[in-house]
C-alpha atoms as a PDB file:
ATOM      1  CA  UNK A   1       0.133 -21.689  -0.671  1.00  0.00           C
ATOM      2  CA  UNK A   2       0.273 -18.337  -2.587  1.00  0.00           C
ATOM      3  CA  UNK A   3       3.269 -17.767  -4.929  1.00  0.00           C
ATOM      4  CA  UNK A   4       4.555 -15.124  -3.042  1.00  0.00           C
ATOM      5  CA  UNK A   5       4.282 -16.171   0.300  1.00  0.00           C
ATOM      6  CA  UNK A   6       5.765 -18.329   3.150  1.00  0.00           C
ATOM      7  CA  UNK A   7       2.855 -17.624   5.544  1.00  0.00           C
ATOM      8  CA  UNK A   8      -0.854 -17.817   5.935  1.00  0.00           C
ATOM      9  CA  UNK A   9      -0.954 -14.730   3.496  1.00  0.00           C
ATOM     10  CA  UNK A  10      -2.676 -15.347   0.068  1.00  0.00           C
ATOM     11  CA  UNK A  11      -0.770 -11.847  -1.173  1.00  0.00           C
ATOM     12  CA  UNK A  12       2.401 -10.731  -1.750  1.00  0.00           C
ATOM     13  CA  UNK A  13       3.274  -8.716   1.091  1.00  0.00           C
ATOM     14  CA  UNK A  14       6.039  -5.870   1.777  1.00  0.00           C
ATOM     15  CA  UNK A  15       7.539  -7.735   4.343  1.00  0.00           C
ATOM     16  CA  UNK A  16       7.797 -10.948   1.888  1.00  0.00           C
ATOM     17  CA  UNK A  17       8.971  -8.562  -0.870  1.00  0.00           C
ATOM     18  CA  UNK A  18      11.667  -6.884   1.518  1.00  0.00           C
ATOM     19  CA  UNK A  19      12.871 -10.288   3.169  1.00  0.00           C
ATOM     20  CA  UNK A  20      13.997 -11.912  -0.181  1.00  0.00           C
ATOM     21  CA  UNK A  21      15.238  -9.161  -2.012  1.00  0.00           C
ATOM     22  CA  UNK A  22      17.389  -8.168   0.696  1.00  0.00           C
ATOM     23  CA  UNK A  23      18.190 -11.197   3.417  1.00  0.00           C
ATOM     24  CA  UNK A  24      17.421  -9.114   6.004  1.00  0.00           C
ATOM     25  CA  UNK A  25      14.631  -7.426   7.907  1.00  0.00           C
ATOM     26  CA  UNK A  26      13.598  -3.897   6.475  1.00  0.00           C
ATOM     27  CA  UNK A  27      12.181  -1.235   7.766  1.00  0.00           C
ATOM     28  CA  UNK A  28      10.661   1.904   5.807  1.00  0.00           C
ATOM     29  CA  UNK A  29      11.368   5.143   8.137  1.00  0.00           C
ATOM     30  CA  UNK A  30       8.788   7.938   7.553  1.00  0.00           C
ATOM     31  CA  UNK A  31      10.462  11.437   7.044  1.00  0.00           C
ATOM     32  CA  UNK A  32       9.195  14.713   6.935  1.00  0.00           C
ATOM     33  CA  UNK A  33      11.062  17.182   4.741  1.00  0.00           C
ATOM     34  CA  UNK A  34       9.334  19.964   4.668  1.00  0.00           C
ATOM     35  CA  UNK A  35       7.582  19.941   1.287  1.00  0.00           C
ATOM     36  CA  UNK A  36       4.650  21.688   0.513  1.00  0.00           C
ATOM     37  CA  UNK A  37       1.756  20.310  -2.727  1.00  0.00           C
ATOM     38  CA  UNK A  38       1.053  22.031  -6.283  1.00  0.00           C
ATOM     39  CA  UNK A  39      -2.349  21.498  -4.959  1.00  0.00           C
ATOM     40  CA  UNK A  40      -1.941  23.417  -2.326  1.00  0.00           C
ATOM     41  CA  UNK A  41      -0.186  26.690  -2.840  1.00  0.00           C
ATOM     42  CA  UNK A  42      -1.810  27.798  -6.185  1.00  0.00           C
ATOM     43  CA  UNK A  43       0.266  25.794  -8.374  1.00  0.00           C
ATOM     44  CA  UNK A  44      -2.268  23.965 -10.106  1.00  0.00           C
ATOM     45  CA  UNK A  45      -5.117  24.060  -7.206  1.00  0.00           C
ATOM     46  CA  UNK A  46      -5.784  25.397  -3.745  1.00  0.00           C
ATOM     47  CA  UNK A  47      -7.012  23.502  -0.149  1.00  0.00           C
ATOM     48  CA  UNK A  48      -5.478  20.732  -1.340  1.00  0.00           C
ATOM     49  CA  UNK A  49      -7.194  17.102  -2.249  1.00  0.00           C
ATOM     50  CA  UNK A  50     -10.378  17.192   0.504  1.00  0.00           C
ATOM     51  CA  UNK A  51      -9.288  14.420   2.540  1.00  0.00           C
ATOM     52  CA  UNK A  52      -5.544  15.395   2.891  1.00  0.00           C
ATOM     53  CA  UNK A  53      -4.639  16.726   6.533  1.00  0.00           C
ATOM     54  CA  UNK A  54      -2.591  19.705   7.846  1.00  0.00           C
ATOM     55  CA  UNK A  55       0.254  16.913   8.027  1.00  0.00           C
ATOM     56  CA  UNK A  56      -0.008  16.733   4.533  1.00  0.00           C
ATOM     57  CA  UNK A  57      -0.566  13.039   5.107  1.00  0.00           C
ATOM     58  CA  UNK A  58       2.376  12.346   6.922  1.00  0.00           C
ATOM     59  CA  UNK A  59       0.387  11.628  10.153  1.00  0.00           C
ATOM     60  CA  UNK A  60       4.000   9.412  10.637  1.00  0.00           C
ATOM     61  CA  UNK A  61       6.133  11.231   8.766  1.00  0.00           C
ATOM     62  CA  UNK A  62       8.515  12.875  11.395  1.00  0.00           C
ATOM     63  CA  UNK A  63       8.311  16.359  13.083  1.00  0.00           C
ATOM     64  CA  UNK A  64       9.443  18.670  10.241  1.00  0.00           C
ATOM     65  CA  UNK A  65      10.822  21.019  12.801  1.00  0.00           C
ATOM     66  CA  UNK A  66      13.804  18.529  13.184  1.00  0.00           C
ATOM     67  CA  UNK A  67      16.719  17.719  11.170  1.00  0.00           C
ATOM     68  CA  UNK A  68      16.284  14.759   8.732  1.00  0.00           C
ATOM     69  CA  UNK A  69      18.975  12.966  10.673  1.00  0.00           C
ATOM     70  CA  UNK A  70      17.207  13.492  13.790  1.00  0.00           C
ATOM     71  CA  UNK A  71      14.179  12.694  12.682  1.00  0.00           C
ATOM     72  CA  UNK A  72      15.521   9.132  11.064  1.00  0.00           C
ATOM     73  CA  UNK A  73      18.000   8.376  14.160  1.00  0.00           C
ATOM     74  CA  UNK A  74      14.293   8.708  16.705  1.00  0.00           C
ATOM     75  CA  UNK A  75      12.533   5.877  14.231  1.00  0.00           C
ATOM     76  CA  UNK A  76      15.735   3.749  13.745  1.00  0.00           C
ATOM     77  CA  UNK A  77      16.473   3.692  17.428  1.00  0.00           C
ATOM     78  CA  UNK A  78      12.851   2.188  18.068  1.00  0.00           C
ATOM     79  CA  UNK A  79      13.397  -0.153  15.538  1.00  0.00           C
ATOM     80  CA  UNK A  80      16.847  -1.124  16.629  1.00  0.00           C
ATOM     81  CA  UNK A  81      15.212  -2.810  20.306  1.00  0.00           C
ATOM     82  CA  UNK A  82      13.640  -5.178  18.128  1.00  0.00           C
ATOM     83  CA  UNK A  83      15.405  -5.851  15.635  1.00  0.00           C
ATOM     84  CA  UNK A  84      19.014  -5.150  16.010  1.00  0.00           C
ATOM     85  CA  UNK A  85      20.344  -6.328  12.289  1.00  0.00           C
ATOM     86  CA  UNK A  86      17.410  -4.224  10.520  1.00  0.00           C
ATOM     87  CA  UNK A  87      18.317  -2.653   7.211  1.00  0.00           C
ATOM     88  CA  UNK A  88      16.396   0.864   6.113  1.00  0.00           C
ATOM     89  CA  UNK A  89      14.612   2.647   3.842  1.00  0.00           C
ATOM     90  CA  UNK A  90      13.843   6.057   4.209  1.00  0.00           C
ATOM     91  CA  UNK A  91      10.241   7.358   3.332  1.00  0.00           C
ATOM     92  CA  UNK A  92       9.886  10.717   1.965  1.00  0.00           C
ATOM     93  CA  UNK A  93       6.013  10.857   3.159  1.00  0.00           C
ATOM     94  CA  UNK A  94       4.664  13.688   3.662  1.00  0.00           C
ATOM     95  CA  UNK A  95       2.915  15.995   0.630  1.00  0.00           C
ATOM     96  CA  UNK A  96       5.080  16.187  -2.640  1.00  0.00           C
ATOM     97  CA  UNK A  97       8.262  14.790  -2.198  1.00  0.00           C
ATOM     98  CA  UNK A  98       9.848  15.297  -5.659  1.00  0.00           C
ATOM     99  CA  UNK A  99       8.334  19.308  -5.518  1.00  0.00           C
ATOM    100  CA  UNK A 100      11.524  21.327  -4.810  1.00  0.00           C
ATOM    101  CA  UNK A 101      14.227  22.546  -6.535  1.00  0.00           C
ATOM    102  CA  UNK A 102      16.683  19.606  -7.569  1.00  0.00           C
ATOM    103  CA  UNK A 103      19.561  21.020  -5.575  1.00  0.00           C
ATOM    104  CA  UNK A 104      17.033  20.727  -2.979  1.00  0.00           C
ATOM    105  CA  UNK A 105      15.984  17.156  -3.448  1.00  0.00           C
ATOM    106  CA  UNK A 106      19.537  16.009  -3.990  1.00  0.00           C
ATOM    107  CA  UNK A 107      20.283  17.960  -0.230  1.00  0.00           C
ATOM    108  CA  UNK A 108      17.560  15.805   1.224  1.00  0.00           C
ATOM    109  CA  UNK A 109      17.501  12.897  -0.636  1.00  0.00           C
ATOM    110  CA  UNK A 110      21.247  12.528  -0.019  1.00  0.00           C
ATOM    111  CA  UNK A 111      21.294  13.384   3.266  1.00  0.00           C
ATOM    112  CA  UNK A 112      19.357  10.021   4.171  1.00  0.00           C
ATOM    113  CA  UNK A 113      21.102   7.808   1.802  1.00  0.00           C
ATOM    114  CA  UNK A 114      24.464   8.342   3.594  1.00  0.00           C
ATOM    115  CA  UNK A 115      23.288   6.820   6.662  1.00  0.00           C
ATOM    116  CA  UNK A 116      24.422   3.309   7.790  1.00  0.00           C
ATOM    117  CA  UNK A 117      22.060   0.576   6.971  1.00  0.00           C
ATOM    118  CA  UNK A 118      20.082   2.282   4.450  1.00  0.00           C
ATOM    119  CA  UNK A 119      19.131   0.201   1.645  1.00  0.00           C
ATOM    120  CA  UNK A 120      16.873   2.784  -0.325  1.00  0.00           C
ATOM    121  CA  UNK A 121      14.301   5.577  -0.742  1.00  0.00           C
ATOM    122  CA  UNK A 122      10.558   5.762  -1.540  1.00  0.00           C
ATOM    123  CA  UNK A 123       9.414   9.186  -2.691  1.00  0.00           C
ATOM    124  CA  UNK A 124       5.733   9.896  -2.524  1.00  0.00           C
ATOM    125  CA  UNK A 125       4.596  12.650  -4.774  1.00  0.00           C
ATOM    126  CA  UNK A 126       2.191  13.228  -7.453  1.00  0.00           C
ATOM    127  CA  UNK A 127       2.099  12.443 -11.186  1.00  0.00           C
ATOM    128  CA  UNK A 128       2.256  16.487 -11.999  1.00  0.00           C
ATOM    129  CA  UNK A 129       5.138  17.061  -9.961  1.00  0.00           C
ATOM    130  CA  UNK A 130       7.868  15.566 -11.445  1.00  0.00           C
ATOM    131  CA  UNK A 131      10.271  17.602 -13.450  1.00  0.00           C
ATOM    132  CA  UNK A 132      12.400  16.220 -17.046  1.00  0.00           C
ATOM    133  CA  UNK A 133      15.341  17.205 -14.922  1.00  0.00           C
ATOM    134  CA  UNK A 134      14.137  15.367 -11.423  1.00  0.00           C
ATOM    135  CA  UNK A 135      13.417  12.256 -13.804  1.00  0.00           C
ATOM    136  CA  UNK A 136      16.777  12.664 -15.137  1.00  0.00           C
ATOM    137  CA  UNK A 137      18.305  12.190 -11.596  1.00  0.00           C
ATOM    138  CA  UNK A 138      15.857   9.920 -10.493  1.00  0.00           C
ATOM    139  CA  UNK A 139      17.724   7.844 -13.032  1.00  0.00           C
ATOM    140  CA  UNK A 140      20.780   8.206 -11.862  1.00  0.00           C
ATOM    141  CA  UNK A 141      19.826   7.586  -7.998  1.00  0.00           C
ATOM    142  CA  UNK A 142      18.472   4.160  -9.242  1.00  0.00           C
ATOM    143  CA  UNK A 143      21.670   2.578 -10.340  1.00  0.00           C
ATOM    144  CA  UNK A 144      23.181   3.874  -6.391  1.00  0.00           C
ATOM    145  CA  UNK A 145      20.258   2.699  -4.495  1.00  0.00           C
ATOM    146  CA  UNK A 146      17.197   0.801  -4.681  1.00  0.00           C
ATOM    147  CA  UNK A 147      14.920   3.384  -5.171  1.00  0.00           C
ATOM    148  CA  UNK A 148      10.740   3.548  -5.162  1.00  0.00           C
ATOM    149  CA  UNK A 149       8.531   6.424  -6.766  1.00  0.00           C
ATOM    150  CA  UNK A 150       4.538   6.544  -4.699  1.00  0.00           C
ATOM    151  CA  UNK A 151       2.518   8.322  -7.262  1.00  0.00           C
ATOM    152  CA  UNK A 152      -0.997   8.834  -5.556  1.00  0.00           C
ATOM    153  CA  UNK A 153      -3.904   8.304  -8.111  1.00  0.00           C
ATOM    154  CA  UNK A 154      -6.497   6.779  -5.513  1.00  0.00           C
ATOM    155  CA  UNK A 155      -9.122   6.425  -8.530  1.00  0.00           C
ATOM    156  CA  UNK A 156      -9.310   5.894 -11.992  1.00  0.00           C
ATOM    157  CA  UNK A 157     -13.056   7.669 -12.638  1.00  0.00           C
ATOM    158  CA  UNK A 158     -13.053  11.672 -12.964  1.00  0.00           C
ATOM    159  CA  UNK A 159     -15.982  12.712 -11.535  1.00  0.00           C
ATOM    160  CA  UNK A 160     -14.359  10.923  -8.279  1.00  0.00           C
ATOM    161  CA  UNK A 161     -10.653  13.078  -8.926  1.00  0.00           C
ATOM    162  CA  UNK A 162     -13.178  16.381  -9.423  1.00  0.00           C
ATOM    163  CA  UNK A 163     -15.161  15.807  -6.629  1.00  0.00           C
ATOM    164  CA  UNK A 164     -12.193  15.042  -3.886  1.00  0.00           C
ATOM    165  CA  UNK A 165      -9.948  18.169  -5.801  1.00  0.00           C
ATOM    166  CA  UNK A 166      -6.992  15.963  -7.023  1.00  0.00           C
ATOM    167  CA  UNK A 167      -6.215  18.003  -9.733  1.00  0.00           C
ATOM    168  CA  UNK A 168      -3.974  16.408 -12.282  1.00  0.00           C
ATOM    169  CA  UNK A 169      -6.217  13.652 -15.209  1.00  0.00           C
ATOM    170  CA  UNK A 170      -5.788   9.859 -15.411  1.00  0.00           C
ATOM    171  CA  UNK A 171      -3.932  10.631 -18.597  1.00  0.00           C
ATOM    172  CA  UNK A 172      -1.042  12.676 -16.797  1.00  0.00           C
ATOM    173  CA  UNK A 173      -0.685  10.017 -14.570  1.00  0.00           C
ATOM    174  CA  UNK A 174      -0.434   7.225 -17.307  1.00  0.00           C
ATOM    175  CA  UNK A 175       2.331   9.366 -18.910  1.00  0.00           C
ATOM    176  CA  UNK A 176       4.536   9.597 -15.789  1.00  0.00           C
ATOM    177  CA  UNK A 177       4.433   6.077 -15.026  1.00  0.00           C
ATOM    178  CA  UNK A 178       5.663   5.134 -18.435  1.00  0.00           C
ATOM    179  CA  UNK A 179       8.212   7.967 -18.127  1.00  0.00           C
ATOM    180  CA  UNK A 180       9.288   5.960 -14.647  1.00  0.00           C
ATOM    181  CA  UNK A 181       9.568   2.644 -16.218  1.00  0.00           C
ATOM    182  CA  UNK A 182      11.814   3.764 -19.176  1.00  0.00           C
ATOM    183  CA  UNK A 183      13.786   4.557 -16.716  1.00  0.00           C
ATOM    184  CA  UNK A 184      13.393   1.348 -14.650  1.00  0.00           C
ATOM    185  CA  UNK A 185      12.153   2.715 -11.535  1.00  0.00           C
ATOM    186  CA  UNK A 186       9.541   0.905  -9.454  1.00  0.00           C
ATOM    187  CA  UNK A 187       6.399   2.730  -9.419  1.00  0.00           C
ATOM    188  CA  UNK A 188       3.889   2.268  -6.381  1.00  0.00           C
ATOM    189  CA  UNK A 189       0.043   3.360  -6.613  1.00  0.00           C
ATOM    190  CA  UNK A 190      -1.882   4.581  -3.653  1.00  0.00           C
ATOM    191  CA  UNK A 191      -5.967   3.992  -3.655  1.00  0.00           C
ATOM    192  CA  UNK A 192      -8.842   4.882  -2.102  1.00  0.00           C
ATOM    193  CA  UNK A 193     -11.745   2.444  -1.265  1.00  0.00           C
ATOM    194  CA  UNK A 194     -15.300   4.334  -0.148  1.00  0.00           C
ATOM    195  CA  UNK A 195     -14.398   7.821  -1.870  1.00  0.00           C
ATOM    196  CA  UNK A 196     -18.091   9.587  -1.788  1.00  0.00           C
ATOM    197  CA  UNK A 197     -20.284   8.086  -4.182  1.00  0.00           C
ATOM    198  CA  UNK A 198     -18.649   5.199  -5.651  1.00  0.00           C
ATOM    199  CA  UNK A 199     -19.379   2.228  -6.291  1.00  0.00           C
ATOM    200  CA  UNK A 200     -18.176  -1.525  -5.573  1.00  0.00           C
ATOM    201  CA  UNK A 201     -17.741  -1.540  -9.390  1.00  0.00           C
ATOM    202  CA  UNK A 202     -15.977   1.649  -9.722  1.00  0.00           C
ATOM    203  CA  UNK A 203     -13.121   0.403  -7.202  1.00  0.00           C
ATOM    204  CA  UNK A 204     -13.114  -2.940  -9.297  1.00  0.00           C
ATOM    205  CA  UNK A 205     -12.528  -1.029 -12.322  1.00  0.00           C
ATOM    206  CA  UNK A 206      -9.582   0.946 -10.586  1.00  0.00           C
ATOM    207  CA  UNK A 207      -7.957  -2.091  -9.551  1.00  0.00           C
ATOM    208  CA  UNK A 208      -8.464  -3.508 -13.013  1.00  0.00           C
ATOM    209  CA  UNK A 209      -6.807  -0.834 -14.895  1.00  0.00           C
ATOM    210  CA  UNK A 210      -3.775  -0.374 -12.424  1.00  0.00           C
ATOM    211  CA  UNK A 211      -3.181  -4.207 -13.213  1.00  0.00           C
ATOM    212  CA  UNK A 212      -3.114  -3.377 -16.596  1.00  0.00           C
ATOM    213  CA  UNK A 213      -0.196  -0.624 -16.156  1.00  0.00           C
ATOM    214  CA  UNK A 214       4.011  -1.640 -15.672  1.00  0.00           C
ATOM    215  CA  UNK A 215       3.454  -0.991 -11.802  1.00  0.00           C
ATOM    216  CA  UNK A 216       5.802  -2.555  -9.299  1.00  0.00           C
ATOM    217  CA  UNK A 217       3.189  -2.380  -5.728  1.00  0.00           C
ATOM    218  CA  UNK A 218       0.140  -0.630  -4.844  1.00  0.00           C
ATOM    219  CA  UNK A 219      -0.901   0.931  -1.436  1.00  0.00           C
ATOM    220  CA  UNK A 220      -4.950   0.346  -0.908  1.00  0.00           C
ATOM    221  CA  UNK A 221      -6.788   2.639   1.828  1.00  0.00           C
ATOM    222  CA  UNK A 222      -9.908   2.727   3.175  1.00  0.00           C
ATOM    223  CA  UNK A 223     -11.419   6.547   3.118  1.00  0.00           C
ATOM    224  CA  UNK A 224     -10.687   8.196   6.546  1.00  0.00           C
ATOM    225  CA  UNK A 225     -12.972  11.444   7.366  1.00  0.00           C
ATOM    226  CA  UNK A 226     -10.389  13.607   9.479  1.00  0.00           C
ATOM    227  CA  UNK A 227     -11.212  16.719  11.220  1.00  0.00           C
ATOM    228  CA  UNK A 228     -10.272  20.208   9.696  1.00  0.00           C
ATOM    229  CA  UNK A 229     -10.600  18.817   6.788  1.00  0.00           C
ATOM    230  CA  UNK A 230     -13.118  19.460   3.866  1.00  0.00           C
ATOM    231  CA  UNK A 231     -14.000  16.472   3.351  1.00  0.00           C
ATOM    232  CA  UNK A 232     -15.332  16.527   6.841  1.00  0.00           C
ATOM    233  CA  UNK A 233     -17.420  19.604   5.738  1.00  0.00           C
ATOM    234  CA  UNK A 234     -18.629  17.364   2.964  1.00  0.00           C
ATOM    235  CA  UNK A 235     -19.417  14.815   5.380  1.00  0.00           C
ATOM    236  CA  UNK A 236     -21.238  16.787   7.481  1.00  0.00           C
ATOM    237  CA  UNK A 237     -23.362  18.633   5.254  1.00  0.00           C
ATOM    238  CA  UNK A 238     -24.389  15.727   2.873  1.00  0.00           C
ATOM    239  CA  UNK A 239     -23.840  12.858   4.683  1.00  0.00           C
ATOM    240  CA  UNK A 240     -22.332  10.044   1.889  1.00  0.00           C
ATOM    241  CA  UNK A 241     -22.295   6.863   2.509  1.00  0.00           C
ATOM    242  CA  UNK A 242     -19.049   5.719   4.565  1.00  0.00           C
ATOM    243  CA  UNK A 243     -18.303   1.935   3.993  1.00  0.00           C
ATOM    244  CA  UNK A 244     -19.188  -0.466   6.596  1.00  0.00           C
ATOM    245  CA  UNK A 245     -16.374  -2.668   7.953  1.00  0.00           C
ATOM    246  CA  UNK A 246     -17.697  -5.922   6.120  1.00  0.00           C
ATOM    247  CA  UNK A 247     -18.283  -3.957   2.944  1.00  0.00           C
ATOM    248  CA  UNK A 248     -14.358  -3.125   2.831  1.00  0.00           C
ATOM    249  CA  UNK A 249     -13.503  -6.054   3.319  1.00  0.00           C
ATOM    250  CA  UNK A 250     -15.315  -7.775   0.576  1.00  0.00           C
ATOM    251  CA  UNK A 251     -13.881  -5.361  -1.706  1.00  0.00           C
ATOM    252  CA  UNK A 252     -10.239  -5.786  -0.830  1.00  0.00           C
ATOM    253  CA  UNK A 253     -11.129  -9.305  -1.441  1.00  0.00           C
ATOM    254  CA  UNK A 254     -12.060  -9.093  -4.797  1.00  0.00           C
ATOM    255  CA  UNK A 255      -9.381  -6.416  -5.518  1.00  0.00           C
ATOM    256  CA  UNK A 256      -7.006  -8.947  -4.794  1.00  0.00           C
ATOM    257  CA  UNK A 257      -8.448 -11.694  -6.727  1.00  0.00           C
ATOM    258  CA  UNK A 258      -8.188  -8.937  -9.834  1.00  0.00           C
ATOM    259  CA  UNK A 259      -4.820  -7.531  -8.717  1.00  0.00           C
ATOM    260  CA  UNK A 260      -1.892  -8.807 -11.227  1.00  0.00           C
ATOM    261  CA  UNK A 261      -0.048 -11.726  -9.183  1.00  0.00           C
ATOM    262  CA  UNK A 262       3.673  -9.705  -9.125  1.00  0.00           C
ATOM    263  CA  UNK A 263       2.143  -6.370  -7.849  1.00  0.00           C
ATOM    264  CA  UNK A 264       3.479  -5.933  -3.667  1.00  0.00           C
ATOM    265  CA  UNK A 265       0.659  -4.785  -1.714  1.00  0.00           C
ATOM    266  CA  UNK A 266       2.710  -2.329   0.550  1.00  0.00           C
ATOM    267  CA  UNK A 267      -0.544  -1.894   2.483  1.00  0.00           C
ATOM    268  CA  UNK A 268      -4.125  -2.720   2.588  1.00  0.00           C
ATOM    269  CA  UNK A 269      -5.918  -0.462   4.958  1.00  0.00           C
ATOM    270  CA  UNK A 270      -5.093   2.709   6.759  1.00  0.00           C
ATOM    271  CA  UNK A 271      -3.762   3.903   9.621  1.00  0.00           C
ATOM    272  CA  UNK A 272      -5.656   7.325  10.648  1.00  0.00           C
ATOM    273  CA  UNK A 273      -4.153   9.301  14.392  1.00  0.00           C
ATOM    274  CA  UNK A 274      -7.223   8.060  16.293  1.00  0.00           C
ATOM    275  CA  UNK A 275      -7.470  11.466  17.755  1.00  0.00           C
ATOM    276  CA  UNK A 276      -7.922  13.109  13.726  1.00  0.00           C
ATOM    277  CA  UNK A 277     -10.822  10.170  13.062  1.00  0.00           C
ATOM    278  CA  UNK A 278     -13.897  11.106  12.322  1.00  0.00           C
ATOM    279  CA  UNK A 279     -15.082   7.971  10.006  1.00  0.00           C
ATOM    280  CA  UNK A 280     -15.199   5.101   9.964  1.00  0.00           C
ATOM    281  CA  UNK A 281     -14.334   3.912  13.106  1.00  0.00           C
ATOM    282  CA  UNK A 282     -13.820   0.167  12.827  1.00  0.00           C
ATOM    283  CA  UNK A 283     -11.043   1.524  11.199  1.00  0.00           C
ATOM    284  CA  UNK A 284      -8.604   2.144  14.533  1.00  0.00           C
ATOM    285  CA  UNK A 285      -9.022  -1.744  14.849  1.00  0.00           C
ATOM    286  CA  UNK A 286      -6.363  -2.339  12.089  1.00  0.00           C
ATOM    287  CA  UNK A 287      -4.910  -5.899  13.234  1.00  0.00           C
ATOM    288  CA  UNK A 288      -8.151  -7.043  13.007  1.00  0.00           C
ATOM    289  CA  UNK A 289      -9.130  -5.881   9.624  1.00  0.00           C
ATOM    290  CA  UNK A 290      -6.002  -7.173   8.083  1.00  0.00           C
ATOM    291  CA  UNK A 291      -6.919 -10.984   9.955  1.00  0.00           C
ATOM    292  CA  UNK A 292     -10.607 -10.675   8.707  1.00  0.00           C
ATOM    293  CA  UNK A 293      -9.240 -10.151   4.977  1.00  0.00           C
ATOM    294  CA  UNK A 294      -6.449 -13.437   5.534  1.00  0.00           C
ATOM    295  CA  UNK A 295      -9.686 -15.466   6.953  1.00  0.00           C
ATOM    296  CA  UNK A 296     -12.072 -13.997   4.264  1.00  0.00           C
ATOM    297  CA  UNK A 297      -9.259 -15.552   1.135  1.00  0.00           C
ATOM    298  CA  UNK A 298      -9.108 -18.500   3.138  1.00  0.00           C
ATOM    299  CA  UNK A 299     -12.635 -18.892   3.476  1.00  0.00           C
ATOM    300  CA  UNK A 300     -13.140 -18.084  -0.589  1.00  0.00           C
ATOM    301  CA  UNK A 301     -10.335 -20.390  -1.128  1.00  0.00           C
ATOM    302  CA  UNK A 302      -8.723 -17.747  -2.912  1.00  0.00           C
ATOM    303  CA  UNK A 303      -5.647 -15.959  -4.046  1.00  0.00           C
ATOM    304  CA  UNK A 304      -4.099 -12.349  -5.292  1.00  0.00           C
ATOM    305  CA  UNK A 305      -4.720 -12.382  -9.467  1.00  0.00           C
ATOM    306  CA  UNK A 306      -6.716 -15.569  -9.492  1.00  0.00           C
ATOM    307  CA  UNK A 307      -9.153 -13.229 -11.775  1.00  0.00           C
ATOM    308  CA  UNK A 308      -6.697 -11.045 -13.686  1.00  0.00           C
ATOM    309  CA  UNK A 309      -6.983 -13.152 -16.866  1.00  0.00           C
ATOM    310  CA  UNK A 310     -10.690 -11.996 -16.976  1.00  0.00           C
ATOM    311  CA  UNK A 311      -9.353  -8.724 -16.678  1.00  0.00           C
END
């Protein structure tokens, strides 16, 4: 049996992560606040990164023309059915989360973390978005609450970040992750497998050098092709190769095998609105992706970080 795990799962999961740091069942509650990107409104780019939707990719994330409250109590009383003794986290999800003034953020931020149950916040944003001053209270929310920062990178290479219009260099990102982990705050890494043009060995390398960094979990995705999007237009007018089902799962495989042992895969495919999907469609079938992958490291006889000392 894996390290981290007390099931057929040869990774550490969220939900083994969550269980025994907290004794409890825990649920992450997507929010919409409201945000806008620096790669959106002229900051430091325009359109945005090509695969991102009008939702900012917060497909989940909440209607933003609600309250936060409102928007938490309409997850939470889902949840509660279920599982009545859950605990919380709230999930700032959709664009940049830490891009707002800070009496803004603290509003927000604050507003959540005064509700009953909840145990903690993950803030997605983006390397280039987070102030000396947010950092500074970043810090100080850390010691109240058990707090995550979701720093998208999804690839290492630079003719990959040009391409898809991220906008901010490998070197920024390095830079803000060590600024995170001075201050002890857990850093997770999103990641995109199939961007257009690369290579099996260009999403080993990415996995290899996140392993490398002081990061806490990593989020892996398999490239979705949404409509109204450019990469659709991109799609459509030069026709890349999208990754067959098989081929994704292979490569989680061996990202696994390379991923550092500690790291807590938070997730390892996506989740696309069927009605946005363009490509690939095998992914809508998500339970049975994330099966194939447990029977696939059974099969190998293998493990998360069985490589990373060849790393």
């Amino acid at each position: 049996m894996f390290k981290y795990s007390d099931s057929n799962k040869r990774y550490y999961t969220l939900d083994y992560f969550y269980k025994h740091k907290f004794n409890s069942k825990v649920f992450k509650v997507s929010l919409n606040a409201g945000f806008t990107c620096p790669n959106k409104d002229g900051t430091v780019g325009v359109g945005g990164c090509i695969y991102c939707s009008k939702s900012g990719s917060g497909e989940y994330g909440g209607d933003k023309t609600k309250d936060l409250v409102t928007q938490f109590n309409e997850v939470k009383n889902m949840m509660l059915k279920k599982w009545p003794n859950a605990k919380y986290i709230g999930y700032f999800q959709a664009n940049t989360n830490t891009y707002a003034p800070l009496n803004i953020l603290k509003e927000k931020y604050e507003t959540i973390l005064n509700l009953d149950n909840v145990v903690g916040l993950n803030i997605a944003t983006r390397s280039d978005s987070i102030s000396n001053e947010v950092l500074d209270y970043l810090s100080e929310l850390n010691k109240k609450t058990y707090l995550t920062i979701e720093l998208g990178l999804q690839t290492i290479h630079e003719k990959t970040s040009i391409l898809i219009n991220r906008c901010h260099t490998l070197e920024n990102f390095e830079e803000m992750v060590n600024k995170l982990r001075q201050r002890k705050i857990d850093v997770i890494v999103h990641i995109i497998n199939g961007l257009p043009y690369e290579t099996h060995d260009m999403m080993i390398e990415t996995i290899k050098y996140l392993s490398k960094l002081d990061i806490q979990g990593i989020k892996i995705h398999a490239l979705s092709i949404l409509k109204g999007t450019k990469l659709e237009e991109l799609y459509n007018s030069n026709h890349f190769k999208v990754m067959s089902r098989s081929e994704y799962i292979n490569t989680v495989c061996d990202q696994l095998e390379y991923l550092r042992e500690d790291i807590v895969v938070h997730r390892i495919t996506g989740d696309p609105m069927v009605s946005e999907l363009v490509e690939p469609e095998w992914l809508i079938k998500k339970t049975t992706i994330l099966n194939d992958i447990d029977k696939e490291m059974k099969r190998r006889n293998s493990y998360q970080g069985i490589k990373n000392n060849l790393n």
